[in-house]
C-alpha atoms as a PDB file:
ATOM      1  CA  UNK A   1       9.621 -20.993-100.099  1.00  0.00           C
ATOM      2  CA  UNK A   2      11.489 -20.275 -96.597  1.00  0.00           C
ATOM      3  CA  UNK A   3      10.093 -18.073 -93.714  1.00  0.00           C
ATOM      4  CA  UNK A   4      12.135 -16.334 -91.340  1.00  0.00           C
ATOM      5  CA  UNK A   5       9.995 -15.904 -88.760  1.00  0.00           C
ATOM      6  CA  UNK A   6       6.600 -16.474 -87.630  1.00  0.00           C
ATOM      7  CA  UNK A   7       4.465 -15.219 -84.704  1.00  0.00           C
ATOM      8  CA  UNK A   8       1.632 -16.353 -83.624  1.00  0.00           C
ATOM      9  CA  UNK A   9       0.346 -13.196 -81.553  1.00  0.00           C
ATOM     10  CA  UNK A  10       1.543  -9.830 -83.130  1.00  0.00           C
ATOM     11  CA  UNK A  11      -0.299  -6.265 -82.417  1.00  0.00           C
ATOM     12  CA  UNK A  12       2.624  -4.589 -84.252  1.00  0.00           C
ATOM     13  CA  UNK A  13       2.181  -5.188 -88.070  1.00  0.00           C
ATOM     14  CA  UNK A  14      -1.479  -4.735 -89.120  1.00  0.00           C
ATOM     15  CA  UNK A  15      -4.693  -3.716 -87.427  1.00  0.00           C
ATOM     16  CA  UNK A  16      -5.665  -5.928 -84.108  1.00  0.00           C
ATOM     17  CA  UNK A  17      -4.201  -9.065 -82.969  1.00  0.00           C
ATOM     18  CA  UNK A  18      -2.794 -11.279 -85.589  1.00  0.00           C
ATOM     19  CA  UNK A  19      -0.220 -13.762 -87.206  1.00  0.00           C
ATOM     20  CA  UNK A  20       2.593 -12.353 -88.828  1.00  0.00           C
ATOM     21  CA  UNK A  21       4.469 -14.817 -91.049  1.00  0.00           C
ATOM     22  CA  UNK A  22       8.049 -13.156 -92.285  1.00  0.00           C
ATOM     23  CA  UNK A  23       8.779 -14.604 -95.672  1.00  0.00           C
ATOM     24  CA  UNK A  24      12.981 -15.394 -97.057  1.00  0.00           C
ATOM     25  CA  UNK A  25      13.581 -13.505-100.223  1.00  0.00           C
ATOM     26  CA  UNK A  26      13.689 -10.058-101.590  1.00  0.00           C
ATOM     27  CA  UNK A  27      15.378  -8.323-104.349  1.00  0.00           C
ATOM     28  CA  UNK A  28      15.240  -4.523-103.622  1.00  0.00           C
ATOM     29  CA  UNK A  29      17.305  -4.055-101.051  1.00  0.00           C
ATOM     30  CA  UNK A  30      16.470  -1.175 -99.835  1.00  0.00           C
ATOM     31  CA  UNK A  31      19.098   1.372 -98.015  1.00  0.00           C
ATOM     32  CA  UNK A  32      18.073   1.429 -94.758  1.00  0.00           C
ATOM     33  CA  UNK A  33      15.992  -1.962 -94.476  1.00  0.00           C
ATOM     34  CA  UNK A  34      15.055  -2.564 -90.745  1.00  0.00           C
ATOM     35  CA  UNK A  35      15.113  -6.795 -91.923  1.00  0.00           C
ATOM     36  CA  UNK A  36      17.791  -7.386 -94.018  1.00  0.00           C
ATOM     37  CA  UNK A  37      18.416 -10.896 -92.681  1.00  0.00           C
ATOM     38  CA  UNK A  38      15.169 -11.842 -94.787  1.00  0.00           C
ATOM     39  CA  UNK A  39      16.952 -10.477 -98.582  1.00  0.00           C
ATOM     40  CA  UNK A  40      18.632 -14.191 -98.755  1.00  0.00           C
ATOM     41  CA  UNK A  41      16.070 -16.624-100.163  1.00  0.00           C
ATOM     42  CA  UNK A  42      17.636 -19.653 -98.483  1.00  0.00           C
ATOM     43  CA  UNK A  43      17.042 -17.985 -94.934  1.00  0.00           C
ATOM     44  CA  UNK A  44      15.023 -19.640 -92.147  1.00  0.00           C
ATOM     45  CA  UNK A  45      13.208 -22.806 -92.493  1.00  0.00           C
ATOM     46  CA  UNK A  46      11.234 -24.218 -94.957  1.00  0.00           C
ATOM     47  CA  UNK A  47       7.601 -23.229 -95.190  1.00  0.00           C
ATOM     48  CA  UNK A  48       5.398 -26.878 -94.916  1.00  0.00           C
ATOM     49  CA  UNK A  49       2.406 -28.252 -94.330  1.00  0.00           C
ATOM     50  CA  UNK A  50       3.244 -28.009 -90.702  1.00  0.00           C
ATOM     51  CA  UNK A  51       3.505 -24.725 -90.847  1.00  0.00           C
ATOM     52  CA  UNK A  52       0.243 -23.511 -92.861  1.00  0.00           C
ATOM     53  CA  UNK A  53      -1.957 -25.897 -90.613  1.00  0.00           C
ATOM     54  CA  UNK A  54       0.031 -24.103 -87.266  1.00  0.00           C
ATOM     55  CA  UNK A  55      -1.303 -21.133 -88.895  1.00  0.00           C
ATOM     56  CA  UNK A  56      -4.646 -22.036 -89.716  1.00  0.00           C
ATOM     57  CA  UNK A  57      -5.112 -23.460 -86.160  1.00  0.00           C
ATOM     58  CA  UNK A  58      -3.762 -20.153 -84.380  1.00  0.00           C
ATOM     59  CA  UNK A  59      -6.179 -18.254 -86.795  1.00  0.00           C
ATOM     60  CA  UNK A  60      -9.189 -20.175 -85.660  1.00  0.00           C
ATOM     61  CA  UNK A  61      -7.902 -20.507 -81.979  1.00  0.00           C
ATOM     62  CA  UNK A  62     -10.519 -19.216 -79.384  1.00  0.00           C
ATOM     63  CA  UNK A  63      -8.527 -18.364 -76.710  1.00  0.00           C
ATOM     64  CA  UNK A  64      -6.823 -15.138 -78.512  1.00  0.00           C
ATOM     65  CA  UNK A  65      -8.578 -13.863 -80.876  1.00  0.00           C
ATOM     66  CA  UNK A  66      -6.848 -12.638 -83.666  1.00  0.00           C
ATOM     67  CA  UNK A  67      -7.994 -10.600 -87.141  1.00  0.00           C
ATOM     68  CA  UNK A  68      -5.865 -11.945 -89.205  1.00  0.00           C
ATOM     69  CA  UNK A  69      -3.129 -13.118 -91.098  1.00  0.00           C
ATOM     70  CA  UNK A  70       0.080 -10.685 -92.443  1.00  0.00           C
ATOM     71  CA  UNK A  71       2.415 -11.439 -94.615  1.00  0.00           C
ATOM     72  CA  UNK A  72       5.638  -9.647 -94.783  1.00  0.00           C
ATOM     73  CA  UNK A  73       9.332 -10.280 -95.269  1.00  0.00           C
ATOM     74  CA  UNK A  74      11.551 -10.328 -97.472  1.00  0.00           C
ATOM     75  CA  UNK A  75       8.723  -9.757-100.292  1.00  0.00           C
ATOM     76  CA  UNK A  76       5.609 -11.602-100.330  1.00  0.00           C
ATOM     77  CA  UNK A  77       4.994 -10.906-104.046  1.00  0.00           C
ATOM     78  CA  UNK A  78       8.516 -11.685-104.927  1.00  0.00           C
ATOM     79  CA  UNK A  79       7.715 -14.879-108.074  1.00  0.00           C
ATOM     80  CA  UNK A  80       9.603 -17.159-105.972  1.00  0.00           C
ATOM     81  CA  UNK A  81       6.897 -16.681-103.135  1.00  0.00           C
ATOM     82  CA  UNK A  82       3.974 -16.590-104.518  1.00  0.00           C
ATOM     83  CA  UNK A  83       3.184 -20.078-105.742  1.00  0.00           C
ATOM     84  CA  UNK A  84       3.354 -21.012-101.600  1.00  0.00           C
ATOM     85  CA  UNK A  85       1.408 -17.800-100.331  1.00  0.00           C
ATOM     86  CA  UNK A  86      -1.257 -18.605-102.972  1.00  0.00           C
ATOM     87  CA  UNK A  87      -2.186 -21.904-101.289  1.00  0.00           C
ATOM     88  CA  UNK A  88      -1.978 -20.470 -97.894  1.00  0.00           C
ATOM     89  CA  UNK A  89      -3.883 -17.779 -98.973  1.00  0.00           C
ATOM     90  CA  UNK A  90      -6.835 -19.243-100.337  1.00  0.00           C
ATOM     91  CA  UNK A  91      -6.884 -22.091 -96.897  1.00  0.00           C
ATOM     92  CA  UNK A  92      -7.379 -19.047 -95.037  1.00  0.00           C
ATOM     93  CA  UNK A  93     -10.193 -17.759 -96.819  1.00  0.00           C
ATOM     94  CA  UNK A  94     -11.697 -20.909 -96.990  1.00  0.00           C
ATOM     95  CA  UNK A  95     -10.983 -21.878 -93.732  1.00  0.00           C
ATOM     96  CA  UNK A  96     -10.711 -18.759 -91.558  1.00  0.00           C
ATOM     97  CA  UNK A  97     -13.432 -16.505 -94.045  1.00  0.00           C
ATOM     98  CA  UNK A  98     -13.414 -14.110 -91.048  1.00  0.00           C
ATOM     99  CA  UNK A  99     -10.325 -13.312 -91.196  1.00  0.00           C
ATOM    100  CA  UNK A 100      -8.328 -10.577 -93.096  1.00  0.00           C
ATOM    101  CA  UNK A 101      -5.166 -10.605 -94.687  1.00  0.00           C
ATOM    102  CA  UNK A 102      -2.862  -7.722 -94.621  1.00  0.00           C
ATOM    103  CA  UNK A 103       0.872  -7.943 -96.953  1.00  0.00           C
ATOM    104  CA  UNK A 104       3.838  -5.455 -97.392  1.00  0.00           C
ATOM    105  CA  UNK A 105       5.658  -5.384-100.493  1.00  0.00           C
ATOM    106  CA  UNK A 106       8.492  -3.251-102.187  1.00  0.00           C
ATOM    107  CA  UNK A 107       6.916  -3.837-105.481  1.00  0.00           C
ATOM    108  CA  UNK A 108       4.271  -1.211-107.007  1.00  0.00           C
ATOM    109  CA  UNK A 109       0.585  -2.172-107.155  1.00  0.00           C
ATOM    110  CA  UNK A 110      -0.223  -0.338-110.526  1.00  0.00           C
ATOM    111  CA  UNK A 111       3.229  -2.055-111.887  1.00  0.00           C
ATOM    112  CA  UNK A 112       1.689  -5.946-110.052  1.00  0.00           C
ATOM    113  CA  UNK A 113       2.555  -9.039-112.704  1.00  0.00           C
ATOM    114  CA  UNK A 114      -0.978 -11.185-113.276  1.00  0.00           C
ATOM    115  CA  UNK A 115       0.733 -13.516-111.269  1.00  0.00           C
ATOM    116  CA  UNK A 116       0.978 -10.785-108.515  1.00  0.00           C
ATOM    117  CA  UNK A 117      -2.541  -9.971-109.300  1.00  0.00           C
ATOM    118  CA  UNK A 118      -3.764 -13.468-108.623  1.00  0.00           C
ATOM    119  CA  UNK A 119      -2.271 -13.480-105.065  1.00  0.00           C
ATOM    120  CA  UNK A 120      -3.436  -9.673-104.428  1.00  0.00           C
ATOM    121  CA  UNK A 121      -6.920 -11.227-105.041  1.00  0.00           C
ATOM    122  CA  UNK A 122      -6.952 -12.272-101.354  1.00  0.00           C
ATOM    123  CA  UNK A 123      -5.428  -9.107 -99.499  1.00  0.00           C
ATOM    124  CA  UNK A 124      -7.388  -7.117 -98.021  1.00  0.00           C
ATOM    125  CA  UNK A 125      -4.561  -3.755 -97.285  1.00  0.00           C
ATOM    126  CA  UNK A 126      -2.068  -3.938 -98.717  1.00  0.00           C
ATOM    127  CA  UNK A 127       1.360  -1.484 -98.451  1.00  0.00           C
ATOM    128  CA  UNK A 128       3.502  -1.447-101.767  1.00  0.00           C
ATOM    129  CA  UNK A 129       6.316   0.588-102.680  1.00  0.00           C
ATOM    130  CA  UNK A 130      10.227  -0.086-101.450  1.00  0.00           C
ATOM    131  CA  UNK A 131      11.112   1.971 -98.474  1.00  0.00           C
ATOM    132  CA  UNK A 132      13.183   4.954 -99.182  1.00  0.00           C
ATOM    133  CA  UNK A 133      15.393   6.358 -96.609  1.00  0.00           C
ATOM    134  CA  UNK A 134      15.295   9.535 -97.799  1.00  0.00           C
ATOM    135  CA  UNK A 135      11.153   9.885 -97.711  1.00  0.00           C
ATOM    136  CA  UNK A 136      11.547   7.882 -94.493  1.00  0.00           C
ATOM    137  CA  UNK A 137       8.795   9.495 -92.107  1.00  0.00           C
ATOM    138  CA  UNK A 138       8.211   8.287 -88.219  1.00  0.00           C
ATOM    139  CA  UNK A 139       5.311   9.839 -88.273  1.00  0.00           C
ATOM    140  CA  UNK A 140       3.445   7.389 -90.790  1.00  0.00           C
ATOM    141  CA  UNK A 141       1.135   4.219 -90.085  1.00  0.00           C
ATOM    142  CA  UNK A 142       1.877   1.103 -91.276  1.00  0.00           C
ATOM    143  CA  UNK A 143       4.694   2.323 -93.744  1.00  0.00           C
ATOM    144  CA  UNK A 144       7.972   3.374 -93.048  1.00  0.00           C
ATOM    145  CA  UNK A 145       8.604   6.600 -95.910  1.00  0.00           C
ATOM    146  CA  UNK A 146       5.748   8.602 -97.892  1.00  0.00           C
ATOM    147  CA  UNK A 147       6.423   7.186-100.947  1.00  0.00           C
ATOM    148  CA  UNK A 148       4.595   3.548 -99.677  1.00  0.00           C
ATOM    149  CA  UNK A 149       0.847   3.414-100.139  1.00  0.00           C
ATOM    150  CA  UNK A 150      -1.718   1.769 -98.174  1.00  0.00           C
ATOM    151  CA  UNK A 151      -4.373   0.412-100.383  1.00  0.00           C
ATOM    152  CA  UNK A 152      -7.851  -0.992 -98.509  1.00  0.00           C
ATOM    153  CA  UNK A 153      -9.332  -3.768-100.793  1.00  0.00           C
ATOM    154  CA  UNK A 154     -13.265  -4.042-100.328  1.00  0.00           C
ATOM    155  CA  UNK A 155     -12.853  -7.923-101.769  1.00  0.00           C
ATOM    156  CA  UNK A 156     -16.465  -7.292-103.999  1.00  0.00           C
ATOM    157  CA  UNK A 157     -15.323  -4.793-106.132  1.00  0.00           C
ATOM    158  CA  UNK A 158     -11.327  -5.673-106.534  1.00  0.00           C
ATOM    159  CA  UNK A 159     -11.079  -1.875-106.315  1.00  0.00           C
ATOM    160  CA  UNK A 160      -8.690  -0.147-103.686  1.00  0.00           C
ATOM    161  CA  UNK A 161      -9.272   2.604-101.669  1.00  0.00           C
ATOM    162  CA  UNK A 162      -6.079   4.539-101.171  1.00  0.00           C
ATOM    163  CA  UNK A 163      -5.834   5.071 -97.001  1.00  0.00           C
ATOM    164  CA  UNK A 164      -3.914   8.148 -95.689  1.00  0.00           C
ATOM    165  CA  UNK A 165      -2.944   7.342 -92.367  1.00  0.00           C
END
């Protein structure tokens, strides 16, 4: 898997301070994408060991406190990615069990693959739904038209809660 970007402090994508790692890949190609540089699997650098410790460390780091991890892209559920997310994933429950994990995708949860479902396992919100220019809405939270969802995961029950922002 290849990441296009990664940053360490973000306040932007997700609830409080976190990491925000920007996966390569994506197959909907959406009219109107605001990161179409990240459709091309073979973008960026490749994601490594390096990488997932740099993000386990930042996670854990003292100094700036941060609530979590989101993953974004391209498509974190795309197949390609989520053999690679899966291990980071379950490192930063293990290792960070504080921590939440918040992931965009342009897939639909109640159309999610079992191999989909074994990464969702470890979100805690998730968005889902391809962004539509024509439902696009400024006025919406942490999605960018009204047909995207935000689903709240309490991680006991593996039921969502649907949030309305």
């Amino acid at each position: 898997m290849n990441y296009l970007q990664y940053y360490p402090v973000d306040v932007v994508n997700g609830e409080g301070t976190r990491c925000t790692l920007f996966v390569s890949g994506c197959t909907h190609r959406c009219r109107g994408c605001y990161n179409q540089k990240s459709w091309s699997f073979n973008a960026g650098r490749a994601f490594d060991e390096t990488m997932a410790q740099q993000i386990i460390d930042d996670l854990n780091d003292t100094r700036i406190k941060r609530q979590g991890l989101t993953l974004s892209g391209g498509d974190p559920f795309h197949p390609h990615n989520i053999p690679t997310l899966l291990k980071l994933v379950k490192r930063v429950k293990t290792e960070c069990p504080n921590k939440d994990i918040w992931a965009w995708t342009g897939y639909v949860l109640g159309d999610f693959t079992p191999l989909q479902r074994e990464l969702l396992a470890y979100v805690d919100v998730l968005i889902d739904g391809k962004f539509e220019q024509d439902l696009y809405d400024p006025s919406l939270i942490w999605r960018g038209s009204s047909n995207q969802c935000v689903y709240r995961f309490d991680q006991g029950t593996a039921k969502p809660s649907v949030i309305s922002y």
